[in-house]
N, C-alpha and C. Protein backbone atom coordinates (compact mmCIF):
# COMPACT_ATOMS: atom_id res chain seq x y z
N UNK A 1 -53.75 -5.56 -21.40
CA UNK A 1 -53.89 -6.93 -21.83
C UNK A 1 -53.19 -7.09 -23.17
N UNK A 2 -52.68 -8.19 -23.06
CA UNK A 2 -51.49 -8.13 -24.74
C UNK A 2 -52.02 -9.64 -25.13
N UNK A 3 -52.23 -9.19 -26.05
CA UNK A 3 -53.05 -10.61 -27.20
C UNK A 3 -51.75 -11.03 -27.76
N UNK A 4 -51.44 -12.32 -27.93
CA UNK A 4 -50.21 -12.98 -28.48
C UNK A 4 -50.92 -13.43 -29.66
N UNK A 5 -50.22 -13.16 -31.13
CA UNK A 5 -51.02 -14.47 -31.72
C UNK A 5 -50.26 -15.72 -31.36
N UNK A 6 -50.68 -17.16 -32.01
CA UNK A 6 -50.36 -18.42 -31.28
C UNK A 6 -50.91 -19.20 -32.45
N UNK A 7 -50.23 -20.23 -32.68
CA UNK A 7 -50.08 -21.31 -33.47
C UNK A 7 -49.83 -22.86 -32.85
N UNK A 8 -50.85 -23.63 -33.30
CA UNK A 8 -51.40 -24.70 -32.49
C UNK A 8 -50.97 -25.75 -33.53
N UNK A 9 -49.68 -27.13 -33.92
CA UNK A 9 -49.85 -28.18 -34.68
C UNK A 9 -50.52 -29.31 -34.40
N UNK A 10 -51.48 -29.72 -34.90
CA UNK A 10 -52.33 -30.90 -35.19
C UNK A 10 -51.64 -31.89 -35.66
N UNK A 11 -51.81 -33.17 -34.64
CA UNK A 11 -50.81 -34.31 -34.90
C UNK A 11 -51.99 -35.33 -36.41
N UNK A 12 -51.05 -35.74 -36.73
CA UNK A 12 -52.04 -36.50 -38.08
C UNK A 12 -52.74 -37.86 -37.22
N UNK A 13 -52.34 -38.25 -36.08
CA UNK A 13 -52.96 -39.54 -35.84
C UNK A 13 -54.08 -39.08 -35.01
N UNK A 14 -54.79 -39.61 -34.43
CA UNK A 14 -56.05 -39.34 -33.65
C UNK A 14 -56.53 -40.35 -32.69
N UNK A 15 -55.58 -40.84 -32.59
CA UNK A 15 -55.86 -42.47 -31.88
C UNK A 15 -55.65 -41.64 -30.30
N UNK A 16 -54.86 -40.77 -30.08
CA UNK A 16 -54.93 -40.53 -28.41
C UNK A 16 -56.00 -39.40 -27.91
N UNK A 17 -56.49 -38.56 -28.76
CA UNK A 17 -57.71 -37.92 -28.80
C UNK A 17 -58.78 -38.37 -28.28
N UNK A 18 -59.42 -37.56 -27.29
CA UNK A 18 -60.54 -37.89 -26.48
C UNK A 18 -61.51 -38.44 -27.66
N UNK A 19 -62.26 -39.33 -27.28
CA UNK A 19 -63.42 -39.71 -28.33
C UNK A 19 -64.98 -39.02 -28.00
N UNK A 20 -65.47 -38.63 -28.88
CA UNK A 20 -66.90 -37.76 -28.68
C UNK A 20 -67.62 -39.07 -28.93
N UNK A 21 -68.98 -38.37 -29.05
CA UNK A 21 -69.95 -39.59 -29.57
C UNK A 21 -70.34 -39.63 -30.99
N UNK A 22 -69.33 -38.74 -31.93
CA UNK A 22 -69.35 -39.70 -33.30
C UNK A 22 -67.70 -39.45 -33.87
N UNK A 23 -66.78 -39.46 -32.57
CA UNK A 23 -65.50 -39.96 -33.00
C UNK A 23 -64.14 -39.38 -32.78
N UNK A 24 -63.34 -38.59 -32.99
CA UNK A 24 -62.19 -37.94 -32.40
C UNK A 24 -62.75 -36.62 -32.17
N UNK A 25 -62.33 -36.39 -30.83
CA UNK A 25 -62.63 -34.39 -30.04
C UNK A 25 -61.68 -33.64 -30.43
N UNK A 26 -61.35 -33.11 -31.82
CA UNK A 26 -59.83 -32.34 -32.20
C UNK A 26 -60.15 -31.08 -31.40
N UNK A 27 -58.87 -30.68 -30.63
CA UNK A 27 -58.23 -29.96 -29.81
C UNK A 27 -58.83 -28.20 -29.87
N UNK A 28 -59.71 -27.81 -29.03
CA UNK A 28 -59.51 -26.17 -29.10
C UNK A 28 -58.29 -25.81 -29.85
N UNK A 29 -58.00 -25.08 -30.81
CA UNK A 29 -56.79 -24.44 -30.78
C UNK A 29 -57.20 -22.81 -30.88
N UNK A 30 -55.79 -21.86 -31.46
CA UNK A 30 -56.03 -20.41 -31.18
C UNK A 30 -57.22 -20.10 -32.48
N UNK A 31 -57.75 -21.06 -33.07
CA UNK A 31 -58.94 -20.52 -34.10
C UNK A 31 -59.99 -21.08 -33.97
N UNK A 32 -60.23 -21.61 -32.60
CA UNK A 32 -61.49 -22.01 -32.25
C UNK A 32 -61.49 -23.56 -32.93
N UNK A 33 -62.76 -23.96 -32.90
CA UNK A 33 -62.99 -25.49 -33.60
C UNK A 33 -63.20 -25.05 -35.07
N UNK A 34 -63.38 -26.42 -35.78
CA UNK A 34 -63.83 -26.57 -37.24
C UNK A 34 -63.33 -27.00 -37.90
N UNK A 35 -64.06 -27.11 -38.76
CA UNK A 35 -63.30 -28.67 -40.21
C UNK A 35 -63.75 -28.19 -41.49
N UNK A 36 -62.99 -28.53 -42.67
CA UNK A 36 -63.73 -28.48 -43.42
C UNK A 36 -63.73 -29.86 -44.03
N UNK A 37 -64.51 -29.59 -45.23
CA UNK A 37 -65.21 -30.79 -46.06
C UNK A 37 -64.80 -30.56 -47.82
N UNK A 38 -64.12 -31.68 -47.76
CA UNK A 38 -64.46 -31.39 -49.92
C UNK A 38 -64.62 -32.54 -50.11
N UNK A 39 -65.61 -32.58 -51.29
CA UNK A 39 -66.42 -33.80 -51.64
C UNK A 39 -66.84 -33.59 -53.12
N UNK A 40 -67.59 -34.28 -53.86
CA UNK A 40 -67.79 -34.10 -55.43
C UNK A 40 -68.77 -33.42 -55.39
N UNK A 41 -69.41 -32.33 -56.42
CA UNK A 41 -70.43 -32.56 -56.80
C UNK A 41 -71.37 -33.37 -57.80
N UNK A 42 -72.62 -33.01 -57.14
CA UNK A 42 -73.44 -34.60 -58.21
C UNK A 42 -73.50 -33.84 -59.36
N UNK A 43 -73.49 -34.18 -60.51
CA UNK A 43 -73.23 -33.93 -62.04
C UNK A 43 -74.66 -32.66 -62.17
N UNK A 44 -74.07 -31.84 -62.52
CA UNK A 44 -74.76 -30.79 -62.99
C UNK A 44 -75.81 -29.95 -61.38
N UNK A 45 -74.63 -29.93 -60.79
CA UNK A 45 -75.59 -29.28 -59.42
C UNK A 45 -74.79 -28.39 -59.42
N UNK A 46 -73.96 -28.06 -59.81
CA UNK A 46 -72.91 -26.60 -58.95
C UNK A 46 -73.62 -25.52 -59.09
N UNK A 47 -74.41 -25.17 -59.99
CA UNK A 47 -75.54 -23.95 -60.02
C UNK A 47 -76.51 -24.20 -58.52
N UNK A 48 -76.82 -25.57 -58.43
CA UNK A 48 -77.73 -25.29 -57.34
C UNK A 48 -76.91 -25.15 -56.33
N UNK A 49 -76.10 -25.26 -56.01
CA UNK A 49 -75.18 -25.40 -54.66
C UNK A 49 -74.87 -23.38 -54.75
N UNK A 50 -74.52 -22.58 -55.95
CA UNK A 50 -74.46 -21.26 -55.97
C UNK A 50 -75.36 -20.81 -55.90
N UNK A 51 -76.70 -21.35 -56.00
CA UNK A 51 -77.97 -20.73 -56.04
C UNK A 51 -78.50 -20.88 -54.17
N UNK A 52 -78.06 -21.91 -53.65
CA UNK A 52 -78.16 -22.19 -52.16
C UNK A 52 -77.74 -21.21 -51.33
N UNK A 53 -76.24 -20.78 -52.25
CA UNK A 53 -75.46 -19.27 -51.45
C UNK A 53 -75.99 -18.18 -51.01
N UNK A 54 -76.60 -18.09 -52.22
CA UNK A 54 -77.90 -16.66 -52.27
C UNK A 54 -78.89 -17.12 -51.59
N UNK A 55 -79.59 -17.99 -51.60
CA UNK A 55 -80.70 -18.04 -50.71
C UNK A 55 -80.37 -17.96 -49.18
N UNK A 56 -79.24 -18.66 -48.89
CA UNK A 56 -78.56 -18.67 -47.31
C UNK A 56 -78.20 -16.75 -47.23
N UNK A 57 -78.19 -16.03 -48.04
CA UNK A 57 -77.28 -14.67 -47.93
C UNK A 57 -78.61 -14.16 -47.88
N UNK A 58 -79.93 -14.16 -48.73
CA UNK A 58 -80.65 -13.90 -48.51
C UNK A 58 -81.78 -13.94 -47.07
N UNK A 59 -81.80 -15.59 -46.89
CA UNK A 59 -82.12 -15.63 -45.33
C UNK A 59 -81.89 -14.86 -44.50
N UNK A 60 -80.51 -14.39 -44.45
CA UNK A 60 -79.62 -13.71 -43.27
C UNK A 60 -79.84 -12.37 -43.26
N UNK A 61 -80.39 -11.50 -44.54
CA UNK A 61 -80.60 -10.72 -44.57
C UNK A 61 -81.92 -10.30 -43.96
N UNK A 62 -82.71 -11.59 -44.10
CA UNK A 62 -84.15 -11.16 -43.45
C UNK A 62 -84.05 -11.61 -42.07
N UNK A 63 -83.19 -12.46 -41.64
CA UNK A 63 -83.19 -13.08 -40.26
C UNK A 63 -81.67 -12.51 -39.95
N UNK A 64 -80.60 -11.91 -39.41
CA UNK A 64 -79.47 -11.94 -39.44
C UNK A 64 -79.02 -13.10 -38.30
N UNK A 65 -79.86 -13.13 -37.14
CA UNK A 65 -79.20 -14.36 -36.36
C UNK A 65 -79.65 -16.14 -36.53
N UNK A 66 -80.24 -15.95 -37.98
CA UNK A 66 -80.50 -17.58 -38.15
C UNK A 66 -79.27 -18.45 -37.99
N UNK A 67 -78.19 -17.97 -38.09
CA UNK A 67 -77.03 -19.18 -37.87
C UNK A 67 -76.68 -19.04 -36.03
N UNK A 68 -77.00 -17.70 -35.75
CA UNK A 68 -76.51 -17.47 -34.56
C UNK A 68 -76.62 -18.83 -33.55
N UNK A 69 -77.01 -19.84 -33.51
CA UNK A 69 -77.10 -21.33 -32.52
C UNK A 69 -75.75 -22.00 -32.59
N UNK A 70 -75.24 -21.60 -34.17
CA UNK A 70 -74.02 -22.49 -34.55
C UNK A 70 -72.85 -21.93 -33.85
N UNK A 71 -73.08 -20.59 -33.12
CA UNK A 71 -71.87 -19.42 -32.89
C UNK A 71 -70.09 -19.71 -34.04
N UNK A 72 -70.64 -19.53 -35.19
CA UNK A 72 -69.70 -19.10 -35.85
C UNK A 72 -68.86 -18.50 -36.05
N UNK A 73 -67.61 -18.15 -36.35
CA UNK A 73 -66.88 -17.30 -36.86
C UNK A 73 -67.09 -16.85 -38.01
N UNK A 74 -67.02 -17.82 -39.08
CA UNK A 74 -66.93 -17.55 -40.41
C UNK A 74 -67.01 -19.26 -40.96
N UNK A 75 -68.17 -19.09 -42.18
CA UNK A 75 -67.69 -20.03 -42.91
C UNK A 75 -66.96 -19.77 -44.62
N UNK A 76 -66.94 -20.73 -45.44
CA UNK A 76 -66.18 -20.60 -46.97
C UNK A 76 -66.95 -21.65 -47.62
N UNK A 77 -67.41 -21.81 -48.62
CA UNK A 77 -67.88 -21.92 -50.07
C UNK A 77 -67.10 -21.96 -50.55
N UNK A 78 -66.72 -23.05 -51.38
CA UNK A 78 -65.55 -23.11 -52.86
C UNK A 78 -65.80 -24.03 -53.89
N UNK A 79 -65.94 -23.58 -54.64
CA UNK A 79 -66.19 -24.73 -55.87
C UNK A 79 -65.00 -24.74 -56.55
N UNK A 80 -64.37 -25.82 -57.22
CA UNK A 80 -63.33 -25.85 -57.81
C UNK A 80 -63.41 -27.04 -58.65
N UNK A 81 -62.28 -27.18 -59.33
CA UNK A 81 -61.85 -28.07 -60.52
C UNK A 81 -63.26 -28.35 -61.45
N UNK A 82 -63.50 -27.08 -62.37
CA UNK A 82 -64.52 -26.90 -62.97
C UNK A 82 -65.90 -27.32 -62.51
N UNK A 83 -65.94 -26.95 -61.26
CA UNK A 83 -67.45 -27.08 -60.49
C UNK A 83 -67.82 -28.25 -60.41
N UNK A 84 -66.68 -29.47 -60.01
CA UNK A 84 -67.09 -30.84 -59.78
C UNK A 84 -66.54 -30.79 -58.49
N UNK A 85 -66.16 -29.89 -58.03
CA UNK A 85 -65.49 -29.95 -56.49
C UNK A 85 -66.25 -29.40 -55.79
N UNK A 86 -65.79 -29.34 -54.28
CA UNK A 86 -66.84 -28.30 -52.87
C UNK A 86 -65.87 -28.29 -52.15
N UNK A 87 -65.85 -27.10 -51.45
CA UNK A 87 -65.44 -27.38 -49.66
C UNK A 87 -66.09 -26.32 -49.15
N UNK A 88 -65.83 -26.72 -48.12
CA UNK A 88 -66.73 -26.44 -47.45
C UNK A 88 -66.00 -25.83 -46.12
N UNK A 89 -65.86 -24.63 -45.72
CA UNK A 89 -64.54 -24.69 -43.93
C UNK A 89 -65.73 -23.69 -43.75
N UNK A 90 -65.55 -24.32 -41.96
CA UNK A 90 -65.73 -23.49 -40.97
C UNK A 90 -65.66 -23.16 -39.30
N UNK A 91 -64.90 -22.26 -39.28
CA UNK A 91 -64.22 -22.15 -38.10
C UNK A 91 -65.86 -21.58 -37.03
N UNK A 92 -65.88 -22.14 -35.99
CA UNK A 92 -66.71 -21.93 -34.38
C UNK A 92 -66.43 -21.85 -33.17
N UNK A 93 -67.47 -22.00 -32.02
CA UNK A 93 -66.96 -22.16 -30.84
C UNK A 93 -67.35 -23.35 -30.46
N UNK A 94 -68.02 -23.85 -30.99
CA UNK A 94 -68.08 -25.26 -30.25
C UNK A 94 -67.61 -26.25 -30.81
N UNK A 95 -67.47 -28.02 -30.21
CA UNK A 95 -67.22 -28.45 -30.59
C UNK A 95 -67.78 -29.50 -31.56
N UNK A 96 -66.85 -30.21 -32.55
CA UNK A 96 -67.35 -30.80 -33.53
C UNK A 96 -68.98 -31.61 -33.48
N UNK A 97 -69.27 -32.79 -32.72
CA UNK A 97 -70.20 -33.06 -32.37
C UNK A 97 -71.23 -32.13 -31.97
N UNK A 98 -71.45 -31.31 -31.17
CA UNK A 98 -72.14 -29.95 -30.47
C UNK A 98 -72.82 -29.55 -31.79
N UNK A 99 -71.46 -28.45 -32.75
CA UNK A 99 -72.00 -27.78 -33.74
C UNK A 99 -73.06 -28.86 -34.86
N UNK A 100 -72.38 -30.28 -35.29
CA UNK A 100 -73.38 -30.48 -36.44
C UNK A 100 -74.86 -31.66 -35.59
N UNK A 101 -74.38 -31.67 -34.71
CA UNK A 101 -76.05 -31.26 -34.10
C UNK A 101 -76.80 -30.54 -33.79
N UNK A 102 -76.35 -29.43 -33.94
CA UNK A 102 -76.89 -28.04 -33.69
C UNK A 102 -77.50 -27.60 -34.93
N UNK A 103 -76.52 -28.05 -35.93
CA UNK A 103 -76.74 -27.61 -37.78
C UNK A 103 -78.09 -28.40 -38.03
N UNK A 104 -77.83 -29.72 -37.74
CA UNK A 104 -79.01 -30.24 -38.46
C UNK A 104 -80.46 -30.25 -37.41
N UNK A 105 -80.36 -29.92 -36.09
CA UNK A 105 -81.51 -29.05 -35.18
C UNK A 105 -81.93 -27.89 -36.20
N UNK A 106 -81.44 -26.87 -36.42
CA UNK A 106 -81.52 -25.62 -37.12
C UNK A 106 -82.26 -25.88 -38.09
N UNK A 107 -81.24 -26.35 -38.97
CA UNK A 107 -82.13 -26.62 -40.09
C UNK A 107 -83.34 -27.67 -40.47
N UNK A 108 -83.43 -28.03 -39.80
CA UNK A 108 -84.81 -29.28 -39.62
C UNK A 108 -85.96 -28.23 -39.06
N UNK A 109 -85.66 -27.54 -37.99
CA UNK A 109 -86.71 -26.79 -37.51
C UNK A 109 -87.00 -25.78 -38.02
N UNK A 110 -85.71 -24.90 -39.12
CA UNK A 110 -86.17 -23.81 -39.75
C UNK A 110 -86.35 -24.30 -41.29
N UNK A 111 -86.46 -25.32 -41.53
CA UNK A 111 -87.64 -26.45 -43.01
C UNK A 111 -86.38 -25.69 -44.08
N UNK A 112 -84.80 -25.59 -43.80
CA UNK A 112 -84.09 -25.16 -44.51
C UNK A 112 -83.14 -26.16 -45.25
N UNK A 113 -82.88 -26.39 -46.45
CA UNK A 113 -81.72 -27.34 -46.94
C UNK A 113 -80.81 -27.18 -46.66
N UNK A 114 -79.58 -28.12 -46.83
CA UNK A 114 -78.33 -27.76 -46.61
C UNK A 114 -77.98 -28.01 -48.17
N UNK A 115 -76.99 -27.45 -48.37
CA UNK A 115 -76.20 -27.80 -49.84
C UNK A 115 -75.78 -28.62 -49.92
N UNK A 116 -75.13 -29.29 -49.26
CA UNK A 116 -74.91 -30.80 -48.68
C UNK A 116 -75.19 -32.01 -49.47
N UNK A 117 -76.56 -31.63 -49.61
CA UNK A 117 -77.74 -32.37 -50.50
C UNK A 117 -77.29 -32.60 -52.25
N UNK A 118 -76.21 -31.77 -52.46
CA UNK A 118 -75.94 -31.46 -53.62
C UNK A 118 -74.35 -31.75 -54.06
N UNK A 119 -74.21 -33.13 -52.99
CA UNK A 119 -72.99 -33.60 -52.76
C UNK A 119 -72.95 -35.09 -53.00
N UNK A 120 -71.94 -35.67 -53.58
CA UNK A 120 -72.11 -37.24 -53.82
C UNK A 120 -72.42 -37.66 -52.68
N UNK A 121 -73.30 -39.13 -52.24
CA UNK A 121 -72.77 -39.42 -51.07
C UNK A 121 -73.61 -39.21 -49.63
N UNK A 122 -73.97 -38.11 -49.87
CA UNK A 122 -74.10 -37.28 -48.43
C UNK A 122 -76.35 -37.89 -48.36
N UNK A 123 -76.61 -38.33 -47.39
CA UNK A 123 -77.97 -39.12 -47.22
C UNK A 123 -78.85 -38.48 -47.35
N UNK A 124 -79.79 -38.83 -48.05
CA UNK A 124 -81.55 -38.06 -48.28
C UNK A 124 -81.92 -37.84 -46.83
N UNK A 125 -81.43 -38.73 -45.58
CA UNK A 125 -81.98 -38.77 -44.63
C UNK A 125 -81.90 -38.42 -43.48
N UNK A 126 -80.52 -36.67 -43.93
CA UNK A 126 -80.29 -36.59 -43.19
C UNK A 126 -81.08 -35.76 -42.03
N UNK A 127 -81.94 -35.27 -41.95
CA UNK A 127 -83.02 -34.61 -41.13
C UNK A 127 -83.36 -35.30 -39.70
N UNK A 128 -83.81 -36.76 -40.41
CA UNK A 128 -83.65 -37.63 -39.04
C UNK A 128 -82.73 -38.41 -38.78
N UNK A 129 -81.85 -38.51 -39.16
CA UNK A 129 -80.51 -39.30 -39.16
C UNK A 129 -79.57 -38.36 -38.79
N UNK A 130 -79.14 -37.94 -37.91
CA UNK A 130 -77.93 -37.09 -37.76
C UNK A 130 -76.48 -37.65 -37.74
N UNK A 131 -76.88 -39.26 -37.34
CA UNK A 131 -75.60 -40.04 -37.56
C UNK A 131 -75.21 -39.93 -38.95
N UNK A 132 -76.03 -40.13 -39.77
CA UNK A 132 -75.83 -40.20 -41.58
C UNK A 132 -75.09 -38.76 -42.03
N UNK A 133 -75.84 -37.83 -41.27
CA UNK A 133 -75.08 -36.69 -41.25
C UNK A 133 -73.33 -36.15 -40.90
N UNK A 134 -73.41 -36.96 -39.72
CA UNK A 134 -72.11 -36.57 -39.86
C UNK A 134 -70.92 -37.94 -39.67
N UNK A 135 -71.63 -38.90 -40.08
CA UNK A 135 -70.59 -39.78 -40.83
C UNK A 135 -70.05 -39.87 -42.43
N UNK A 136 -71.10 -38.78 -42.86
CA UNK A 136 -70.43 -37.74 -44.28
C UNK A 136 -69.81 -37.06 -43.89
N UNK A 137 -70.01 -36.40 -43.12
CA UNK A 137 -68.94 -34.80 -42.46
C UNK A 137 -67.47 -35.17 -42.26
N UNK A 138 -67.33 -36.45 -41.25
CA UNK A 138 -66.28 -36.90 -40.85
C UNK A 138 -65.47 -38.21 -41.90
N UNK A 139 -66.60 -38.24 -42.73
CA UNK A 139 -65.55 -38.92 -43.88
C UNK A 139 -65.38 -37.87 -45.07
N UNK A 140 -65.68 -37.00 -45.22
CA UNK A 140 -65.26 -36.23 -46.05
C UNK A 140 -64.38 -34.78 -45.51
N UNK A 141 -64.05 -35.09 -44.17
CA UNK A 141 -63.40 -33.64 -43.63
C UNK A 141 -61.67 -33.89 -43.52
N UNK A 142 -61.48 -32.82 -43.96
CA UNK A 142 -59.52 -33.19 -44.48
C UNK A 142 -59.41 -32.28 -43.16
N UNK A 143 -58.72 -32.91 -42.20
CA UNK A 143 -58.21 -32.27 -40.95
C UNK A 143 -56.90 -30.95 -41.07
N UNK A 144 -57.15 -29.95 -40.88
CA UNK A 144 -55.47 -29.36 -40.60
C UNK A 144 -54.57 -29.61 -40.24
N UNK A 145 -53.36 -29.38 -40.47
CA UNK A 145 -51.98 -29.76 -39.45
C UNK A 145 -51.28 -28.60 -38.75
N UNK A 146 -52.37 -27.40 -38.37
CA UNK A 146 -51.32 -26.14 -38.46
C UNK A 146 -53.11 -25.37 -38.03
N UNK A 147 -53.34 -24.39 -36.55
CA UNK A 147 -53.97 -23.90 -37.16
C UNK A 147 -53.55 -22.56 -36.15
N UNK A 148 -53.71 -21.19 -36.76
CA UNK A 148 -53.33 -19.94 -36.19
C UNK A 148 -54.42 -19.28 -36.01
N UNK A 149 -53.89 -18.50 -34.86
CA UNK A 149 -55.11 -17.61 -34.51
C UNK A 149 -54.32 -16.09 -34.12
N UNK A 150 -54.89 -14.75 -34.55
CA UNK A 150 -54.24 -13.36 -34.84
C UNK A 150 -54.65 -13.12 -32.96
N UNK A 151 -55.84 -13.32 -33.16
CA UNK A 151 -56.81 -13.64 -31.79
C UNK A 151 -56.74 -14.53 -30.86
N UNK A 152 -56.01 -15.48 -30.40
CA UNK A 152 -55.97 -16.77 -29.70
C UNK A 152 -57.03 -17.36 -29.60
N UNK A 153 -57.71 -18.08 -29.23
CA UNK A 153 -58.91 -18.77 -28.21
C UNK A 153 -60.31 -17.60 -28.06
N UNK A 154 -60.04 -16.70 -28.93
CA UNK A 154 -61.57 -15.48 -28.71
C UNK A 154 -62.53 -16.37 -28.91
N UNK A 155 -63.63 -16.20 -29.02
CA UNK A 155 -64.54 -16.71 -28.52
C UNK A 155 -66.04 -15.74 -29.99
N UNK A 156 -66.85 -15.81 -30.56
CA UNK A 156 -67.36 -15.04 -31.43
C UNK A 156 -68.01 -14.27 -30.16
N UNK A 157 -68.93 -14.51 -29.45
CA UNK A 157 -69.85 -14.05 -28.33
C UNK A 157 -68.56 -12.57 -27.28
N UNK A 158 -67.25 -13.49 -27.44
CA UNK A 158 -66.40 -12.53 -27.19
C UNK A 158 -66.02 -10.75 -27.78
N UNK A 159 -65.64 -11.78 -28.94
CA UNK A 159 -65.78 -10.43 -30.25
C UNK A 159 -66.70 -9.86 -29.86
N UNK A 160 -68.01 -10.25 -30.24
CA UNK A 160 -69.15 -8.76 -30.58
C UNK A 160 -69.11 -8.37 -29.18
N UNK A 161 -68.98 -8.93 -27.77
CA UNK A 161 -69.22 -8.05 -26.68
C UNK A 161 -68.00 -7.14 -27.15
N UNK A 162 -66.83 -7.43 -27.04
CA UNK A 162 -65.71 -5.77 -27.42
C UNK A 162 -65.84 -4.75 -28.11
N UNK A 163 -66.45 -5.21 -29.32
CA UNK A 163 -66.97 -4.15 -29.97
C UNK A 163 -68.50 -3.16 -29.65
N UNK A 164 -69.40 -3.92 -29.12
CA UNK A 164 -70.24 -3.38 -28.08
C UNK A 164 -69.52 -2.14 -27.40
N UNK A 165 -68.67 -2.85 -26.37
CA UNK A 165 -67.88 -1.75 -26.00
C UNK A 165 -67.10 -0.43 -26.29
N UNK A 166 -66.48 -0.97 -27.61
CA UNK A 166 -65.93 0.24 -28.08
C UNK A 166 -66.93 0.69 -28.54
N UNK A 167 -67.87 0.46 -28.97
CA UNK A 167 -68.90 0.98 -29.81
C UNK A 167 -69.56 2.17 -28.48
N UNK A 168 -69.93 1.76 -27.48
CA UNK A 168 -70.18 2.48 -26.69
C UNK A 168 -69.35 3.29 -26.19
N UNK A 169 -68.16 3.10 -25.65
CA UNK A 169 -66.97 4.08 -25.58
C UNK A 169 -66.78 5.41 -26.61
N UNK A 170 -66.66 4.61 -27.69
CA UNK A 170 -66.89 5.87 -28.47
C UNK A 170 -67.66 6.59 -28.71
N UNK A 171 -69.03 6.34 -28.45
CA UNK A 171 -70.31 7.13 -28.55
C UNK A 171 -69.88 8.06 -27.24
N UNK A 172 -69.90 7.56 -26.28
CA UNK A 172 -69.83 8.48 -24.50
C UNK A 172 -68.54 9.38 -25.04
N UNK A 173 -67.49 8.96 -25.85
CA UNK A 173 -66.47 10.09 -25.91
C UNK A 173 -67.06 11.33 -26.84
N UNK A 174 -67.85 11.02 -28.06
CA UNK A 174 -68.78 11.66 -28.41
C UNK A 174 -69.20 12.83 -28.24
N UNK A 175 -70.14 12.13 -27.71
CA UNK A 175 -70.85 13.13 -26.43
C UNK A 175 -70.13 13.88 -25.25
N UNK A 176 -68.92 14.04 -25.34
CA UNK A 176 -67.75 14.30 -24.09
C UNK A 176 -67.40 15.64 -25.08
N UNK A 177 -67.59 15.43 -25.70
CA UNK A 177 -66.78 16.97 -26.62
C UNK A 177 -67.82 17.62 -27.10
């Protein structure tokens, strides 16, 4: 099996894009879905938004599959232009709508904040409002024009089964000698 990498361009308009139910379905490409977000922070929060990091790193340490619903790849944290900035990226398998209903399921049921909260803008309400939720998301998400994948279209659930595998392969070779 020969993995190509592959490079997918994102047209800037969105008007011929299937419509979800809170607004353009941007395209599978070879890095899976995802968007990110940069937005302000509210005056004197960037400590809490770094202090959120650790608590989310901490969670994971006691739970490791608390994000596992979102099937992630990877997300990014960035603060910038002297900690009045955010973004926010993160690449998944599902799609846009799917995942931040899934986010704010999660976190409503596991009584967890989002950092979010610590963003101009973004609604006190969002817990029961998921529309409020991600009509911040989608007005604050700067779309790509370009996105690559080393991996094409893998899948995260993909990944860890291969490595499963090798993981087991190599144990049975192991044990072979």
């Amino acid at each position: 099996m020969e993995i190509k990498p592959q490079a997918v361009a994102i047209p800037k308009e969105t008007d011929h894009l299937e419509q979800g139910k809170y607004g353009p379905v941007f395209p599978r490409t070879p890095a899976c879905y995802g968007f990110t977000i940069i937005a302000d922070v509210k005056p004197g929060r960037a400590e809490a938004i770094r202090e959120h990091g650790h608590n989310l790193a901490s969670a994971l340490e006691q739970d490791p599959y608390l994000l596992a619903p979102l099937k992630l790849h990877y997300l990014r944290w960035v603060l910038f232009d002297d900690d009045t900035r955010f973004m926010y990226q993160g690449i998944f398998d599902t799609d846009f709508d799917k995942y931040t209903e899934d986010a704010v399921a999660l976190f409503s049921k596991a009584g967890v904040s989002t950092t979010f909260e610590n963003l101009e803008g973004f609604p006190e309400d969002w817990r029961t409002n998921p529309e409020a939720f991600v009509r911040f998301v989608r007005e604050h998400h700067c779309p790509s024009f370009i996105e690559y994948g080393e991996y094409p279209y893998v899948t995260a659930d993909e990944i860890k089964k291969a490595l499963r595998i090798k993981s087991a392969l190599s144990e049975m070779l192991d044990q072979m000698q």
